[in-house]
C-alpha atoms as a PDB file:
ATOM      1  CA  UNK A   1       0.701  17.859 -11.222  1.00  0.00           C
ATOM      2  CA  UNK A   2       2.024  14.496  -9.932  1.00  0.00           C
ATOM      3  CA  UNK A   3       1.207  11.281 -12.023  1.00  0.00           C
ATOM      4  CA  UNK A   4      -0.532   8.395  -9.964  1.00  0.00           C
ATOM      5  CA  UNK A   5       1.991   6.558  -9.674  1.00  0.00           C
ATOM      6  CA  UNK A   6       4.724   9.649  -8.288  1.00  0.00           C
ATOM      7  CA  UNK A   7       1.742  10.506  -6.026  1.00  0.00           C
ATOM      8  CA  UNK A   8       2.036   7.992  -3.074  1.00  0.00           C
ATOM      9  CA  UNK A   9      -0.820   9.494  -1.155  1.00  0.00           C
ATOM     10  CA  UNK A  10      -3.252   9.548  -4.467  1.00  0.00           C
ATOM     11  CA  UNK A  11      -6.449   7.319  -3.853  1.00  0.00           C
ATOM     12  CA  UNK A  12      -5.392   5.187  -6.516  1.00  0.00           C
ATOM     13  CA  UNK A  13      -2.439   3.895  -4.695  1.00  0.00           C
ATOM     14  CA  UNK A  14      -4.745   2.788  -1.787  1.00  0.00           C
ATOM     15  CA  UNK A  15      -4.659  -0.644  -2.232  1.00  0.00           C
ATOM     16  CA  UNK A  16      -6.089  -1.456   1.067  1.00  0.00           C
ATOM     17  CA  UNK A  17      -9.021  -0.301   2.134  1.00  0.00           C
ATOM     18  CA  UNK A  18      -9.216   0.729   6.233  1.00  0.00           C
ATOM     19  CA  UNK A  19     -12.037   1.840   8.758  1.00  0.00           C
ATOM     20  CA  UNK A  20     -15.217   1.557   6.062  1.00  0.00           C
ATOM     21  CA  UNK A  21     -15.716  -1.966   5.961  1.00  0.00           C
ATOM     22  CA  UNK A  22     -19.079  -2.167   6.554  1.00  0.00           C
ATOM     23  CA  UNK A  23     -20.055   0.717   4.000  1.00  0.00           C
ATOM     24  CA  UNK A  24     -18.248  -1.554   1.637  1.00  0.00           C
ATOM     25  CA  UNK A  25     -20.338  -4.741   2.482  1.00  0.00           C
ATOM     26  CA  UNK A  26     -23.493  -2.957   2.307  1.00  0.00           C
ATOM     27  CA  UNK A  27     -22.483  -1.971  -1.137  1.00  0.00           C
ATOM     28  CA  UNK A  28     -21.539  -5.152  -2.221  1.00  0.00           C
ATOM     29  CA  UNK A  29     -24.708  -6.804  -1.633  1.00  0.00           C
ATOM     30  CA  UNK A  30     -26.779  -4.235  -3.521  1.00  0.00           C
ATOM     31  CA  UNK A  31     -24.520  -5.357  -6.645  1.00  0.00           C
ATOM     32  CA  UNK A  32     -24.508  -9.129  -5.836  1.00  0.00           C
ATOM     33  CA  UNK A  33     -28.663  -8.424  -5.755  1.00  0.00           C
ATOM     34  CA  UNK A  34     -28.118  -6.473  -9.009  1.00  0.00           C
ATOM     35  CA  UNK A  35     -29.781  -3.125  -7.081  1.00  0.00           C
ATOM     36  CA  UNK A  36     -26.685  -1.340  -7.400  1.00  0.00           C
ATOM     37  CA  UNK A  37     -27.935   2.584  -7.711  1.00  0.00           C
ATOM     38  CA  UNK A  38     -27.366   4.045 -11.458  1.00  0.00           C
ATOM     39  CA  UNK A  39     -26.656   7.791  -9.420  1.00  0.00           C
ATOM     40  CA  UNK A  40     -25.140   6.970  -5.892  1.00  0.00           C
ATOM     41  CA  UNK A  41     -24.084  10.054  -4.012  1.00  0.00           C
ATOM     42  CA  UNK A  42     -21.911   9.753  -0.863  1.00  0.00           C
ATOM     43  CA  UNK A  43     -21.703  12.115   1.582  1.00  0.00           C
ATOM     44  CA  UNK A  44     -18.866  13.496   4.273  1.00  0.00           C
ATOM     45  CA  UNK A  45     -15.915  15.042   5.052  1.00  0.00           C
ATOM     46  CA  UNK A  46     -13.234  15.367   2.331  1.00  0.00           C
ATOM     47  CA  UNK A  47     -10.637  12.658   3.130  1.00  0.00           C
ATOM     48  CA  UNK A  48     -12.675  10.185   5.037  1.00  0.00           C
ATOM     49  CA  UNK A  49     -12.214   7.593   2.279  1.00  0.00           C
ATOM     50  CA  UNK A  50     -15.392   7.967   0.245  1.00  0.00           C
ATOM     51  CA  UNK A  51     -13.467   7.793  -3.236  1.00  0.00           C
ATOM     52  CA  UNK A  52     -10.976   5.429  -2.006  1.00  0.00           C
ATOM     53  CA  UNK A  53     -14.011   3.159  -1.035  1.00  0.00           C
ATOM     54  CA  UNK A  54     -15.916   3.839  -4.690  1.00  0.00           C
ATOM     55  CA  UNK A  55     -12.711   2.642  -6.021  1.00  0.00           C
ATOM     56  CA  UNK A  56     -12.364  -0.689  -4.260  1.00  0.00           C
ATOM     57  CA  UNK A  57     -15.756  -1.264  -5.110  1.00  0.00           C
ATOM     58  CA  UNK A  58     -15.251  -0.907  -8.625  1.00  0.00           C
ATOM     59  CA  UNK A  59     -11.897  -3.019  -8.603  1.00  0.00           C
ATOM     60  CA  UNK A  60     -14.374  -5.786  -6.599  1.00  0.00           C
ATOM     61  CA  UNK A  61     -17.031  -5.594  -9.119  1.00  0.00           C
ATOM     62  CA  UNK A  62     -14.379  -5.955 -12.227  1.00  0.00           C
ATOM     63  CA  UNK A  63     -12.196  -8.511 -10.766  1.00  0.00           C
ATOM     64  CA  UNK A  64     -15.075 -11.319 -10.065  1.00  0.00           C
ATOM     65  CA  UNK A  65     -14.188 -14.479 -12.088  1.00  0.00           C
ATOM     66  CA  UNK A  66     -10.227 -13.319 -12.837  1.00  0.00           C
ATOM     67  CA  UNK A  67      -7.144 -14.776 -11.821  1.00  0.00           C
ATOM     68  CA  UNK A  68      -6.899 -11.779  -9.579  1.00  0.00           C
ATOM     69  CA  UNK A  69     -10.218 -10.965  -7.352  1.00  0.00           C
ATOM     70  CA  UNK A  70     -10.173  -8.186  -5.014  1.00  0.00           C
ATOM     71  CA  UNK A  71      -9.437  -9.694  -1.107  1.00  0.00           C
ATOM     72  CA  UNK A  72     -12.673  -9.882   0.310  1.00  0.00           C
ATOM     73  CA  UNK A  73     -11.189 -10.755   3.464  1.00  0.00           C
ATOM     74  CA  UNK A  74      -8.898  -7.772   4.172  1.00  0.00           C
ATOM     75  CA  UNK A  75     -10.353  -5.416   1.956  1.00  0.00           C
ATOM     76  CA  UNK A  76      -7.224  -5.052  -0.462  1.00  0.00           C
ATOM     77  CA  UNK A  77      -6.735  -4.820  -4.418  1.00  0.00           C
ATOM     78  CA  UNK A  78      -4.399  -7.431  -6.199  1.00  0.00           C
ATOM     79  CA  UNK A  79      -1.977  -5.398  -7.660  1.00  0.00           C
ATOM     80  CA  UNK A  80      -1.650  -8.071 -10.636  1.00  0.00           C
ATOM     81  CA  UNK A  81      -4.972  -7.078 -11.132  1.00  0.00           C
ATOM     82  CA  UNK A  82      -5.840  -5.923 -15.359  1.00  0.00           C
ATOM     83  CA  UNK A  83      -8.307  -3.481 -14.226  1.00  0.00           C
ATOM     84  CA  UNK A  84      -6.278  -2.146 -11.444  1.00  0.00           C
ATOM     85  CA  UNK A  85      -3.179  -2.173 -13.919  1.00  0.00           C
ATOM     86  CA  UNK A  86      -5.214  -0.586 -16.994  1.00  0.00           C
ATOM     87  CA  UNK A  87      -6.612   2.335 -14.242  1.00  0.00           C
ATOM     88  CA  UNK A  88      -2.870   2.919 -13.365  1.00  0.00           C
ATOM     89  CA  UNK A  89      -1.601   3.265 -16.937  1.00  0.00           C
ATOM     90  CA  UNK A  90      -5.277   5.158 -17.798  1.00  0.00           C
ATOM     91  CA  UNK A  91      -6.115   2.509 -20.167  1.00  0.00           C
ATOM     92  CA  UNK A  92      -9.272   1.465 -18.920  1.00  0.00           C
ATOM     93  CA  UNK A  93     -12.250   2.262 -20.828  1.00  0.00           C
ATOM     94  CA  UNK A  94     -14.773   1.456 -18.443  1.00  0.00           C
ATOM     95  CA  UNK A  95     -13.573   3.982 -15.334  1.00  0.00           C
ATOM     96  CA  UNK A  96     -13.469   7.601 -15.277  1.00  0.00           C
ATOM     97  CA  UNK A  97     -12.731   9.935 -12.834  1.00  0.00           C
ATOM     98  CA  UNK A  98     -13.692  13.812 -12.842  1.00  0.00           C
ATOM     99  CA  UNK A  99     -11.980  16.261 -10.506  1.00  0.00           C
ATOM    100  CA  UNK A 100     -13.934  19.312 -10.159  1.00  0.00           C
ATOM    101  CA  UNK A 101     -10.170  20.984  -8.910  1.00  0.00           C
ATOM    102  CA  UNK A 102     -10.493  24.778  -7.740  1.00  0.00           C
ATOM    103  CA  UNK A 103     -14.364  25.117  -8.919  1.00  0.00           C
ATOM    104  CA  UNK A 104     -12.568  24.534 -13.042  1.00  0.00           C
ATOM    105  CA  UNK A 105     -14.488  22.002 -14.000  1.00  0.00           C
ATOM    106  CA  UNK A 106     -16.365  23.150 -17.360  1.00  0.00           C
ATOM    107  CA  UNK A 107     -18.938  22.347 -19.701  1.00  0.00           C
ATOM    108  CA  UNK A 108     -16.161  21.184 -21.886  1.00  0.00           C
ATOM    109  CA  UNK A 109     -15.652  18.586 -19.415  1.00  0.00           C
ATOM    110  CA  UNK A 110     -19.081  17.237 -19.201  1.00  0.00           C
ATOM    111  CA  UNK A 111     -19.402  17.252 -22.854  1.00  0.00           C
ATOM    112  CA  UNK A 112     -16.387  15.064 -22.904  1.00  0.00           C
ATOM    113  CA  UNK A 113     -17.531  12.173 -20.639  1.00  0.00           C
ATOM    114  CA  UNK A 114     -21.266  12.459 -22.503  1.00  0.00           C
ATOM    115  CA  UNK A 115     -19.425  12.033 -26.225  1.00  0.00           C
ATOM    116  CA  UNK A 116     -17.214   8.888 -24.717  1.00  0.00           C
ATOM    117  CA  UNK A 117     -20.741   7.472 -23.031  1.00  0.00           C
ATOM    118  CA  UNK A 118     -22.825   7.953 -26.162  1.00  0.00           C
ATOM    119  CA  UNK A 119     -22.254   4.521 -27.343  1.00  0.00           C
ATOM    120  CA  UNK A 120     -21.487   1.372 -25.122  1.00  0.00           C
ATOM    121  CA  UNK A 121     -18.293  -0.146 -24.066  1.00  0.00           C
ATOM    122  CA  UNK A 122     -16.908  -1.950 -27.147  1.00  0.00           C
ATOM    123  CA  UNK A 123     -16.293  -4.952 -24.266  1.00  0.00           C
ATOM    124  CA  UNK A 124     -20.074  -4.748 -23.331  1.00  0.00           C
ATOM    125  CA  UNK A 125     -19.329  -4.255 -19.770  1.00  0.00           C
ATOM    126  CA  UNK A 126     -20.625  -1.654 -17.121  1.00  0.00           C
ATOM    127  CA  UNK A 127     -18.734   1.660 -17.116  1.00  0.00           C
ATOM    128  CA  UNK A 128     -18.247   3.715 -14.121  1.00  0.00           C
ATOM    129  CA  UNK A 129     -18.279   6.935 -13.371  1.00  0.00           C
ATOM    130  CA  UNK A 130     -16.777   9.101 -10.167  1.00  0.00           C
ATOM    131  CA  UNK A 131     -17.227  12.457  -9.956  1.00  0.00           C
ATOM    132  CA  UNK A 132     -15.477  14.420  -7.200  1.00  0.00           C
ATOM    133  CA  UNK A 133     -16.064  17.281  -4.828  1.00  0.00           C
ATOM    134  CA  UNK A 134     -20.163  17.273  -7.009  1.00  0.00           C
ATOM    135  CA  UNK A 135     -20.005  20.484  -4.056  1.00  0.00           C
ATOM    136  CA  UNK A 136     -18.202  22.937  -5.932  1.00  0.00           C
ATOM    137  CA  UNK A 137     -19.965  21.892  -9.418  1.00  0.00           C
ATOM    138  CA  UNK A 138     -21.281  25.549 -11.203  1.00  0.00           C
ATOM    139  CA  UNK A 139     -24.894  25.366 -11.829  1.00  0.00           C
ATOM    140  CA  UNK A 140     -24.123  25.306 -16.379  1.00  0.00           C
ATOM    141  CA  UNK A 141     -21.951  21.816 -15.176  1.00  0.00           C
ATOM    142  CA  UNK A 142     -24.615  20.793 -12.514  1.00  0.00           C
ATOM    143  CA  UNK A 143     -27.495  20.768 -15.322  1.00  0.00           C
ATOM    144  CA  UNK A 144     -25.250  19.431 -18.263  1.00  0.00           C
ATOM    145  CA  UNK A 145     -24.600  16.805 -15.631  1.00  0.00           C
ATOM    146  CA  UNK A 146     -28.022  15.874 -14.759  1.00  0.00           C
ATOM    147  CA  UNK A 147     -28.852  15.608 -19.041  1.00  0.00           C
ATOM    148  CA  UNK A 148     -26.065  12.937 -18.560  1.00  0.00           C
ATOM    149  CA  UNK A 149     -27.521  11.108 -15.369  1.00  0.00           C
ATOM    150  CA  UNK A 150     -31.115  11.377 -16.034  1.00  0.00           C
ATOM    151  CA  UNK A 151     -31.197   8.900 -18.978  1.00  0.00           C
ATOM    152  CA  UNK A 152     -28.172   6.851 -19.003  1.00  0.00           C
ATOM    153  CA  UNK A 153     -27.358   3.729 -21.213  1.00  0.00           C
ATOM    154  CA  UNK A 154     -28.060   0.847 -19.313  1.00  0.00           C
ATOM    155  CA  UNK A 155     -24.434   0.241 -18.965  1.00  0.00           C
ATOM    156  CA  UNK A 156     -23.661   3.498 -17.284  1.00  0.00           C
ATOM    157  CA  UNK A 157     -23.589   3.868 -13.094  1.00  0.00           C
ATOM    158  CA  UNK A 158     -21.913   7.445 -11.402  1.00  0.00           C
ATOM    159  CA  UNK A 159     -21.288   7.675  -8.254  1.00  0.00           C
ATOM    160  CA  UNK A 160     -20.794  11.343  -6.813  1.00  0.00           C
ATOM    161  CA  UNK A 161     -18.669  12.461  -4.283  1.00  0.00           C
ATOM    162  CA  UNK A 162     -20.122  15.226  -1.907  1.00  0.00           C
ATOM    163  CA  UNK A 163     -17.233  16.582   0.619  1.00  0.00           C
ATOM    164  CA  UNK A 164     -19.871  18.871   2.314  1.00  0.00           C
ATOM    165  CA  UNK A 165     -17.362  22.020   1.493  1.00  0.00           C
ATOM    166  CA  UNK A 166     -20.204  23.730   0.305  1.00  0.00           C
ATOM    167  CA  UNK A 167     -24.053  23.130  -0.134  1.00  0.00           C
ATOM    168  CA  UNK A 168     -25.048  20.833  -3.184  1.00  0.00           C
ATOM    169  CA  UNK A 169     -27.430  21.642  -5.782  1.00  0.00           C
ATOM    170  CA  UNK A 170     -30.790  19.845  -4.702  1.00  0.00           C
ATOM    171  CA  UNK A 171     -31.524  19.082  -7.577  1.00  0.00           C
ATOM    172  CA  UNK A 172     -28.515  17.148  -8.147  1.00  0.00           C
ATOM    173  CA  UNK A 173     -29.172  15.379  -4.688  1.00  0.00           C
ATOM    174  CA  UNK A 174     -32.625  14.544  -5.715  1.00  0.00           C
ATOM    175  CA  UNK A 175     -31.457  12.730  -8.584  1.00  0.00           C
ATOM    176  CA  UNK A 176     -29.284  10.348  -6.405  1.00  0.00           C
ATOM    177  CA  UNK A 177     -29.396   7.371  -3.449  1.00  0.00           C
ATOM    178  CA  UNK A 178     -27.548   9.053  -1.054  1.00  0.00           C
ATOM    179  CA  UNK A 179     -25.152   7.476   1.568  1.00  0.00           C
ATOM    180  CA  UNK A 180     -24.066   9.313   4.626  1.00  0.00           C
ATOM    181  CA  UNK A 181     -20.648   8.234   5.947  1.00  0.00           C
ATOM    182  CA  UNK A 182     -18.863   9.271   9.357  1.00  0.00           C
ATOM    183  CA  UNK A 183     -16.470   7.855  11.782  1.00  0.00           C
ATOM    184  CA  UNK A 184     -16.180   8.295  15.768  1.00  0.00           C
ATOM    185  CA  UNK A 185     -12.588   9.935  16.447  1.00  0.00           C
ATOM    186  CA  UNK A 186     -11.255   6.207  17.986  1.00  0.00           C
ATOM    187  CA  UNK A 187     -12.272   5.398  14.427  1.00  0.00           C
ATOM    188  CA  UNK A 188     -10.454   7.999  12.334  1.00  0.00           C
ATOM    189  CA  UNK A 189      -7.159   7.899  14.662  1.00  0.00           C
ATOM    190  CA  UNK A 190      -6.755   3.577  13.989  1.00  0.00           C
ATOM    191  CA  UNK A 191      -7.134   4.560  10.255  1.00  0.00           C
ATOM    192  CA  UNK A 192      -4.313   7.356  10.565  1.00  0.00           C
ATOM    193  CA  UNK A 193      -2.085   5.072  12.182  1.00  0.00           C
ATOM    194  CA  UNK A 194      -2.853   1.967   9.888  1.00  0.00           C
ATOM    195  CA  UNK A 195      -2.063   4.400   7.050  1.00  0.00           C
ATOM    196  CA  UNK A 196       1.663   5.647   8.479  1.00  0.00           C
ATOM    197  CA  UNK A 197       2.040   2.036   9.190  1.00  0.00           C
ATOM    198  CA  UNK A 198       1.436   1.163   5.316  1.00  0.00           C
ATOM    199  CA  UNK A 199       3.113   4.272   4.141  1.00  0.00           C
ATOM    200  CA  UNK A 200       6.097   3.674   6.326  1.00  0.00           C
ATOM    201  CA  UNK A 201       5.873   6.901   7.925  1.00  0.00           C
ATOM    202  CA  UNK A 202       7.053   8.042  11.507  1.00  0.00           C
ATOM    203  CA  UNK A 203       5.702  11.419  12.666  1.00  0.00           C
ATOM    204  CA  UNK A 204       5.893  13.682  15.625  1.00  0.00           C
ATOM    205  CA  UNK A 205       2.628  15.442  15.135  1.00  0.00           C
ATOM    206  CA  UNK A 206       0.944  17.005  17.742  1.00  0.00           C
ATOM    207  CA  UNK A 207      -1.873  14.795  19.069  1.00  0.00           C
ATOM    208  CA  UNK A 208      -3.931  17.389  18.973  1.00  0.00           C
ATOM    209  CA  UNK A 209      -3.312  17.361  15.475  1.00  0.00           C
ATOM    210  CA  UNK A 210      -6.204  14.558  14.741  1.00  0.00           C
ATOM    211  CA  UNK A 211      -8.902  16.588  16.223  1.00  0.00           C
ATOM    212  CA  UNK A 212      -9.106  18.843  13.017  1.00  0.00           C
ATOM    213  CA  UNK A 213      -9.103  16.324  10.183  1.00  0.00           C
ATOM    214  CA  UNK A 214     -10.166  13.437   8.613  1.00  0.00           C
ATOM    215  CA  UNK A 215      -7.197  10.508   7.910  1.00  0.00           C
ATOM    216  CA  UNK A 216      -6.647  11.493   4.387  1.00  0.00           C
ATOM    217  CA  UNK A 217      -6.363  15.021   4.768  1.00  0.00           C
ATOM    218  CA  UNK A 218      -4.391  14.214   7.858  1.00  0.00           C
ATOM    219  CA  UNK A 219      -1.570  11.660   5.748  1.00  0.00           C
ATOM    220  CA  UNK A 220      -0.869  14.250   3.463  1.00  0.00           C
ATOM    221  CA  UNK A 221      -0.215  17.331   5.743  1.00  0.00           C
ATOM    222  CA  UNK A 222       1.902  14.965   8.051  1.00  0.00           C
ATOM    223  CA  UNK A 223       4.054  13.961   4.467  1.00  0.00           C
ATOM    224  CA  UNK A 224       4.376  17.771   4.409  1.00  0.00           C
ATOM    225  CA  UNK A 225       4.853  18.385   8.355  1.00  0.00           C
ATOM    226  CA  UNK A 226       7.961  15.857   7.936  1.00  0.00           C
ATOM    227  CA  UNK A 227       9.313  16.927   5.457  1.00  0.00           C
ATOM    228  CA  UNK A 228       9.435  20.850   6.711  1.00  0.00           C
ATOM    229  CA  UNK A 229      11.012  19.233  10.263  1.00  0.00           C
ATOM    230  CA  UNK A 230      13.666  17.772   8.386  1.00  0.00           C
ATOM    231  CA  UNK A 231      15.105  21.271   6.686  1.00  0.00           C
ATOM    232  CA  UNK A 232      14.975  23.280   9.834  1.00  0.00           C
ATOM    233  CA  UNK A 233      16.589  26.004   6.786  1.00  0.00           C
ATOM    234  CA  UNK A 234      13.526  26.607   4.887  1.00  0.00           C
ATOM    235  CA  UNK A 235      12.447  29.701   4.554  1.00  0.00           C
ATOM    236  CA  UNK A 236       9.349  31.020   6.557  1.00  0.00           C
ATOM    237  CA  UNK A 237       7.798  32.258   3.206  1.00  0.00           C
ATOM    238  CA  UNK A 238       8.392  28.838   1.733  1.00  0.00           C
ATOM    239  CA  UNK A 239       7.430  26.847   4.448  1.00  0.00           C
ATOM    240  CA  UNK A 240       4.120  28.907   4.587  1.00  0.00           C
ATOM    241  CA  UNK A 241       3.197  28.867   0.545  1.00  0.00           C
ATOM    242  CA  UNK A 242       4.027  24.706   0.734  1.00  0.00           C
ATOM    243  CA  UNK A 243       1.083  24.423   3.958  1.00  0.00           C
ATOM    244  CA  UNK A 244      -1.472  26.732   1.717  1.00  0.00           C
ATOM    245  CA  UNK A 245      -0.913  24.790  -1.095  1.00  0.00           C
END
């Protein structure tokens, strides 16, 4: 697996934020009114920017009062940043991310964010937690979750990620404020193009292309798309495995 920073396309590199502007406004005032949600769930199609946005939020929150404040303006993280730089280097104690890759996340896993979250921060700050793809959770992960989110320290906020892949455990939903994002097609194809245009890419997709994804999902398999054009020689078998993968 590709480290953050090899991974051009990984949300973590996203240090502009297109096309949810508004979701990230609304947010903001709940935490400038201190009514931030300890469980906030958001909901909608896998690559439409919900984790992207969660993390900008969390950059805005822990930047206030630095040298470096997130860019309210355009919606973009200082890279001088500490958080952002501590994230990148996974020294930051009061982030954590959980994947739930291929249906493997475990017990094990829960076990490990509820030992780290036992006792506060030793900086006495919020810590916050993302947990991805909540969808394809098993039920012994879903209810060691919901130990963890039903009495949390007073420090502690999650926010889960539901890419509507498959249908979430109610009970997890019930626990949570949940926020519905989607995006009109003119909406999803002027974030596609503002992310070539930051990524530097040129592509000769088909238009038709757009119709079937969402802009992150869509970056990636043009990165792949372009880089099959450009070795007309690969094998079919290879060229295949790569667009499964």
């Amino acid at each position: 697996m590709k480290s953050i920073n090899e991974d051009i396309f990984n949300p973590f590199n996203s240090k502009k934020l297109f096309g949810l502007n508004s979701y990230f406004n609304d947010l903001v005032n709940l935490i400038e009114k201190n009514k931030f949600p300890k469980v906030l769930l958001l909901s909608g199609d896998k690559g439409i920017g919900k984790f992207t946005l969660s993390f900008h939020l969390i950059n805005y929150y822990f930047s206030i009062n630095t040298n470096h404040p997130y860019d309210t303006e355009n919606f973009s993280i200082n890279s001088n940043d500490k958080f952002y730089k501590n994230v990148l280097s996974n020294t930051q104690e009061n982030f954590f991310r959980l994947e739930n890759i291929n249906k493997k996340t475990s017990i094990e896993d829960i076990r490990e964010i509820k030992n780290k979250y036992n006792k506060p921060p030793l900086n006495n700050l919020p810590r916050f937690t993302i947990i991805d793809d909540v969808e394809l959770l098993n039920l012994n992960a879903v209810n060691s979750i919901l130990k963890l989110i039903e009495e949390p320290l007073k420090s502690d906020y999650f926010i889960l990620i539901f890419n509507k892949r498959e249908k979430i455990i109610e009970t997890l939903k019930s626990r949570s404020i949940e926020i519905k994002f989607f995006l009109s097609q003119k909406q999803k194809d002027i974030i596609y193009k503002n992310l070539l245009e930051t990524h530097k890419i040129s592509t000769n997709m088909p238009e038709n292309f757009k119709l079937f994804s969402t802009p992150g999902q869509l970056l990636r398999f043009t990165g792949i798309y372009e880089e099959i054009s450009n070795d007309i020689n690969s094998p079919l078998f290879d060229i295949a495995s790569i667009l499964l993968n």
